[in-house]
PDB file of N, CA and C in Angstrom:
ATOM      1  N   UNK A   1       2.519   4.427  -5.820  1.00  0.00           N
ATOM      2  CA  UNK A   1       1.721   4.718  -4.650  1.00  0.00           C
ATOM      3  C   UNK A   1       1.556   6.233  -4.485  1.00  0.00           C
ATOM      4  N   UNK A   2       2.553   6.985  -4.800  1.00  0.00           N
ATOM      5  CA  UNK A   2       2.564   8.606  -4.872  1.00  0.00           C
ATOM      6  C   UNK A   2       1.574   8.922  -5.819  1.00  0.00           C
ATOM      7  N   UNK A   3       1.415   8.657  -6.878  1.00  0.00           N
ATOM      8  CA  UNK A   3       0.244   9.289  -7.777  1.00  0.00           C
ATOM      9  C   UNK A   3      -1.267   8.255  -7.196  1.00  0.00           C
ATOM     10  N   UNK A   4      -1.429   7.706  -6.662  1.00  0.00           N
ATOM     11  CA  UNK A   4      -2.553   7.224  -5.744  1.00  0.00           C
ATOM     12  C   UNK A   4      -3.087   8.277  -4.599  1.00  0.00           C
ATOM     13  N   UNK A   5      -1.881   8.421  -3.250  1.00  0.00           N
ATOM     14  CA  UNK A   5      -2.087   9.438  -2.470  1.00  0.00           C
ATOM     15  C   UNK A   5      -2.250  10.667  -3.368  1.00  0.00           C
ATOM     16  N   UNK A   6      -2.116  11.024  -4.038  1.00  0.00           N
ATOM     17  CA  UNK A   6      -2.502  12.522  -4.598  1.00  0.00           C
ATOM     18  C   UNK A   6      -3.437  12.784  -5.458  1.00  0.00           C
ATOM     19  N   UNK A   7      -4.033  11.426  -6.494  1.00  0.00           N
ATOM     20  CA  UNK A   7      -5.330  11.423  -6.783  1.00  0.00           C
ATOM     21  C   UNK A   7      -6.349  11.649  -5.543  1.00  0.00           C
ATOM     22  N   UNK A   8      -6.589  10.811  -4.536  1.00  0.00           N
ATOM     23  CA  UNK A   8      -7.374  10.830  -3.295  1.00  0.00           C
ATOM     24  C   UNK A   8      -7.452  12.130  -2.927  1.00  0.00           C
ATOM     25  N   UNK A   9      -6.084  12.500  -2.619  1.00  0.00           N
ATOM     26  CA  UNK A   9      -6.087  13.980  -1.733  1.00  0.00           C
ATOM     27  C   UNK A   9      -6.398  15.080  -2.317  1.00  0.00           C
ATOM     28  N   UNK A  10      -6.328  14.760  -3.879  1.00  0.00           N
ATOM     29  CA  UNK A  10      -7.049  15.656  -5.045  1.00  0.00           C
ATOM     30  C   UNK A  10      -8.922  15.696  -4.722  1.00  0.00           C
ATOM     31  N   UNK A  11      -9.074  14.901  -5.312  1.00  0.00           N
ATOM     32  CA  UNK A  11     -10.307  14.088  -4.405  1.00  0.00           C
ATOM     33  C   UNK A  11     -10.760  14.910  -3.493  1.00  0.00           C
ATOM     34  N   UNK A  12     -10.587  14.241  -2.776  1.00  0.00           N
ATOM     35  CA  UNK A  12     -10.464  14.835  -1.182  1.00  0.00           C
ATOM     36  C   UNK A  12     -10.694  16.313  -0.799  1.00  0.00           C
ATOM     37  N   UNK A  13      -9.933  17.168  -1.642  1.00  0.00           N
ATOM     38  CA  UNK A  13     -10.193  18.798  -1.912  1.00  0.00           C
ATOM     39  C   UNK A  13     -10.670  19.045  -2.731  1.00  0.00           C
ATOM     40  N   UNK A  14     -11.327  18.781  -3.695  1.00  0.00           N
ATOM     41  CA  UNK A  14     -12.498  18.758  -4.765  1.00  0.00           C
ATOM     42  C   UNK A  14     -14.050  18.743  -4.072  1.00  0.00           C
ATOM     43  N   UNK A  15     -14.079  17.596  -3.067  1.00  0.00           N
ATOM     44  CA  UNK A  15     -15.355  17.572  -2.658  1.00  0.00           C
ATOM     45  C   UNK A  15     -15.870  16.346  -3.191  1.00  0.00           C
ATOM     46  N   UNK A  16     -15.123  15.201  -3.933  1.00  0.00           N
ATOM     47  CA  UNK A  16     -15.810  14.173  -4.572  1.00  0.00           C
ATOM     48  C   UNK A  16     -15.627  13.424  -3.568  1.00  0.00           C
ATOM     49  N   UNK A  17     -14.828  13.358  -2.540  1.00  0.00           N
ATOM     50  CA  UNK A  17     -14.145  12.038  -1.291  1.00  0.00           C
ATOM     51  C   UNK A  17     -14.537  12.958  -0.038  1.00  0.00           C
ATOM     52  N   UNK A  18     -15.465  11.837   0.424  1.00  0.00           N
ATOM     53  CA  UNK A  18     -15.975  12.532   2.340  1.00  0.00           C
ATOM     54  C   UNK A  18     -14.415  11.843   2.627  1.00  0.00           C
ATOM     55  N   UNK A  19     -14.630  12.564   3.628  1.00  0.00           N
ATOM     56  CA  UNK A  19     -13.030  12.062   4.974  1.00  0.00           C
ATOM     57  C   UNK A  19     -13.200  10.614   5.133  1.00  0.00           C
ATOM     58  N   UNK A  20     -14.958   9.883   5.435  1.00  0.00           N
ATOM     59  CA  UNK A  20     -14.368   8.161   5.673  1.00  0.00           C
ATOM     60  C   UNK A  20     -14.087   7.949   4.403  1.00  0.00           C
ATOM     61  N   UNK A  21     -14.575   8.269   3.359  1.00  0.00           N
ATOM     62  CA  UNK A  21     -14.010   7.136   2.128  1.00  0.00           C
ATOM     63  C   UNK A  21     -12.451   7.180   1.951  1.00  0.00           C
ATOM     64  N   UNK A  22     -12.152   8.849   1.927  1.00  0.00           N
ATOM     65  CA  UNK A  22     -10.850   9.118   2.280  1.00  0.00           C
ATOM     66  C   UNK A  22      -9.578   8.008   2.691  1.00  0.00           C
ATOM     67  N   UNK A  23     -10.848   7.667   4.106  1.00  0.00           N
ATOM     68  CA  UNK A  23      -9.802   7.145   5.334  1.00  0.00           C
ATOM     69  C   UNK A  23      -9.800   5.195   5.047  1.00  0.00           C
ATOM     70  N   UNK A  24     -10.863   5.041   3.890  1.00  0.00           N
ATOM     71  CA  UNK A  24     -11.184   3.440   3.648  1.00  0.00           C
ATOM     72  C   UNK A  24     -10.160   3.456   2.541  1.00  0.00           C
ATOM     73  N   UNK A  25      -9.624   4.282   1.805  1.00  0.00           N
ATOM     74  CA  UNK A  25      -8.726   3.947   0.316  1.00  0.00           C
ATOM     75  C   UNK A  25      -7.075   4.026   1.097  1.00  0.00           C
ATOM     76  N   UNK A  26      -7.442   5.471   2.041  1.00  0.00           N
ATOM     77  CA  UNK A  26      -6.008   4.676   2.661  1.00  0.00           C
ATOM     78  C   UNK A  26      -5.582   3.977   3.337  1.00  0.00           C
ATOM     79  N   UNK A  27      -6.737   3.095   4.095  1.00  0.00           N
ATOM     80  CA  UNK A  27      -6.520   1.672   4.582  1.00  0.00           C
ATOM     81  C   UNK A  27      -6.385   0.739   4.108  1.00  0.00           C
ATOM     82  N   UNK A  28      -7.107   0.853   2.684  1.00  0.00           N
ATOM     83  CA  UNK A  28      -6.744  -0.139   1.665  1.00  0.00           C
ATOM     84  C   UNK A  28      -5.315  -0.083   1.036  1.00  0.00           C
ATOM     85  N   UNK A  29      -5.307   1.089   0.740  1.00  0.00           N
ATOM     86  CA  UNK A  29      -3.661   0.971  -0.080  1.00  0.00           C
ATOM     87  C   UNK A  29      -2.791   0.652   0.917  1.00  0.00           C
ATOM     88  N   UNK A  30      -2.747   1.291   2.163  1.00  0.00           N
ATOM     89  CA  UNK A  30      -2.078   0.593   3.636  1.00  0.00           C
ATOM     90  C   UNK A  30      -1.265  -0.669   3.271  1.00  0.00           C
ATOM     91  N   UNK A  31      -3.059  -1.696   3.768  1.00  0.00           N
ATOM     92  CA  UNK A  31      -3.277  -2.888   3.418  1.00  0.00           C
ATOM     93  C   UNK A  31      -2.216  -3.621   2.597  1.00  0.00           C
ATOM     94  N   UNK A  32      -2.811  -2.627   1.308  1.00  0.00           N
ATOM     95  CA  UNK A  32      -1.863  -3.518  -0.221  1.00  0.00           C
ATOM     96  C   UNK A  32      -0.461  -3.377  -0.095  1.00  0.00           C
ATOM     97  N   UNK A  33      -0.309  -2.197  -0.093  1.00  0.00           N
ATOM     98  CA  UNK A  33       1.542  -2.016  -0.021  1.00  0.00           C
ATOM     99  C   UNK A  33       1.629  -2.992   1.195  1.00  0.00           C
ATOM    100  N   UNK A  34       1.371  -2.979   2.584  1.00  0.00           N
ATOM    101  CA  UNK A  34       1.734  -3.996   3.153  1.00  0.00           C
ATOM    102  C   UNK A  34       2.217  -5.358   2.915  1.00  0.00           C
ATOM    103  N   UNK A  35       0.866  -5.911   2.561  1.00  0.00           N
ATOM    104  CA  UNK A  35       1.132  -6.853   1.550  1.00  0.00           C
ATOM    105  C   UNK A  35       2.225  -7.374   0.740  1.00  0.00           C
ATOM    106  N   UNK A  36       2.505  -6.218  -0.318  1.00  0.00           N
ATOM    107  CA  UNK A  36       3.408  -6.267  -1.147  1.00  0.00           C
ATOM    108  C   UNK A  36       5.015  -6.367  -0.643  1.00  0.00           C
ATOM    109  N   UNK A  37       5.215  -5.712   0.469  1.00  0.00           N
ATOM    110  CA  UNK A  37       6.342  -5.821   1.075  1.00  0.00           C
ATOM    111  C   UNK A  37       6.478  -6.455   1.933  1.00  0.00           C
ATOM    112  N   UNK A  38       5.598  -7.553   2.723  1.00  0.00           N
ATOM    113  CA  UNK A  38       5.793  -8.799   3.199  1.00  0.00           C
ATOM    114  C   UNK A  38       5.949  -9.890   2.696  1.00  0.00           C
ATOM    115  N   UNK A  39       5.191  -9.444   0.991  1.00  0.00           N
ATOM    116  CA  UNK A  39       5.879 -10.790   0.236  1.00  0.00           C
ATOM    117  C   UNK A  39       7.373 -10.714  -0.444  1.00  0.00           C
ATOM    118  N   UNK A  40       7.915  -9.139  -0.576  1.00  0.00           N
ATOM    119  CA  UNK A  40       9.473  -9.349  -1.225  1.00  0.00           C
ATOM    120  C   UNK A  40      10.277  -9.767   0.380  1.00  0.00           C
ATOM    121  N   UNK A  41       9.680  -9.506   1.936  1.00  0.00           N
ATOM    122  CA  UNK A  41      10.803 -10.267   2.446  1.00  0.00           C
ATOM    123  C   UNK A  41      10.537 -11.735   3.081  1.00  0.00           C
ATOM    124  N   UNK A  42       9.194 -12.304   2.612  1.00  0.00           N
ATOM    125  CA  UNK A  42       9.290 -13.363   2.461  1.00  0.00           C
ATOM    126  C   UNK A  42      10.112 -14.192   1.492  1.00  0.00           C
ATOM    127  N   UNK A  43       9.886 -13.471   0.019  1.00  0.00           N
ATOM    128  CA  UNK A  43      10.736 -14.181  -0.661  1.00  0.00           C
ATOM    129  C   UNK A  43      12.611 -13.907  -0.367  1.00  0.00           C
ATOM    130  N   UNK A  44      12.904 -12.865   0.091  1.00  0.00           N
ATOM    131  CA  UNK A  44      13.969 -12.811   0.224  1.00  0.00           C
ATOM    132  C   UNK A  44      14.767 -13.979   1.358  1.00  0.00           C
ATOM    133  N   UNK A  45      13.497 -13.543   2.106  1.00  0.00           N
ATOM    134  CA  UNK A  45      13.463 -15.063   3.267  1.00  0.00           C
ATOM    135  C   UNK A  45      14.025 -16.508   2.931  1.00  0.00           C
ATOM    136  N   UNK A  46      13.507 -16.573   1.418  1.00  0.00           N
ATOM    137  CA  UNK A  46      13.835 -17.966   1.006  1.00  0.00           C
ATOM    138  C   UNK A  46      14.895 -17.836   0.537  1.00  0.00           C
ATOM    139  N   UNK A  47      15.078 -16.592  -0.486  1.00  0.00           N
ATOM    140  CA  UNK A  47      16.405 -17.403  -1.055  1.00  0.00           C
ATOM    141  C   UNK A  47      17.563 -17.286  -0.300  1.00  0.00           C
ATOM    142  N   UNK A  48      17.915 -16.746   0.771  1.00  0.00           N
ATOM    143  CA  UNK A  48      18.462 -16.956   1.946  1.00  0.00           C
ATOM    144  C   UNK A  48      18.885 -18.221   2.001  1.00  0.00           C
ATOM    145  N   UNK A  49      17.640 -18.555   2.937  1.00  0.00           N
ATOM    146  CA  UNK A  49      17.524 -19.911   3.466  1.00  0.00           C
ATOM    147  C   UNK A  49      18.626 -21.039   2.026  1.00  0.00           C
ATOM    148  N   UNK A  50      17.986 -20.876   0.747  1.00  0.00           N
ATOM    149  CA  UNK A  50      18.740 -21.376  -0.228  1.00  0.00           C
ATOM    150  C   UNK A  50      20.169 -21.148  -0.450  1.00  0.00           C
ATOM    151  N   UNK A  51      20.297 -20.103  -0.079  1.00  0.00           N
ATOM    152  CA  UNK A  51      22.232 -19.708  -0.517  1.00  0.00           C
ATOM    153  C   UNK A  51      22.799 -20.748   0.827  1.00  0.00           C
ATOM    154  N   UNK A  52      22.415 -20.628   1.942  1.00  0.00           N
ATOM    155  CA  UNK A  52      22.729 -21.046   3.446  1.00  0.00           C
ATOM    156  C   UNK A  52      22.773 -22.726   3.311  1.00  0.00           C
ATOM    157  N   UNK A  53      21.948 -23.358   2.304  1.00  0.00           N
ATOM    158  CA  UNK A  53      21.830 -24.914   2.774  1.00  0.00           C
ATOM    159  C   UNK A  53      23.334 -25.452   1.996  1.00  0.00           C
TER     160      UNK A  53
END
């Protein structure tokens, strides 16, 4: 995710990225990492639930 934010912000000070597109890639990556870390504590969720029964 670090070499993402710093491509953009490279970007970004280059002049190739206006501020909204800017502000749409880091809502997206937001988004994704979100994502991504609601599904490791979902799964952690389960195997929980599994050690517990």
């Amino acid at each position: 995710m670090q070499h993402q934010l710093t491509a953009a912000w490279e970007k970004y000070n280059d002049k190739k990225l206006s501020s909204k597109e800017l502000l749409q890639f880091l809502g997206k990556l937001n988004r994704k990492h979100s994502q991504k870390e609601w599904q490791e504590v979902e799964e952690s969720g389960a195997a929980e639930e599994v050690e517990s029964d």
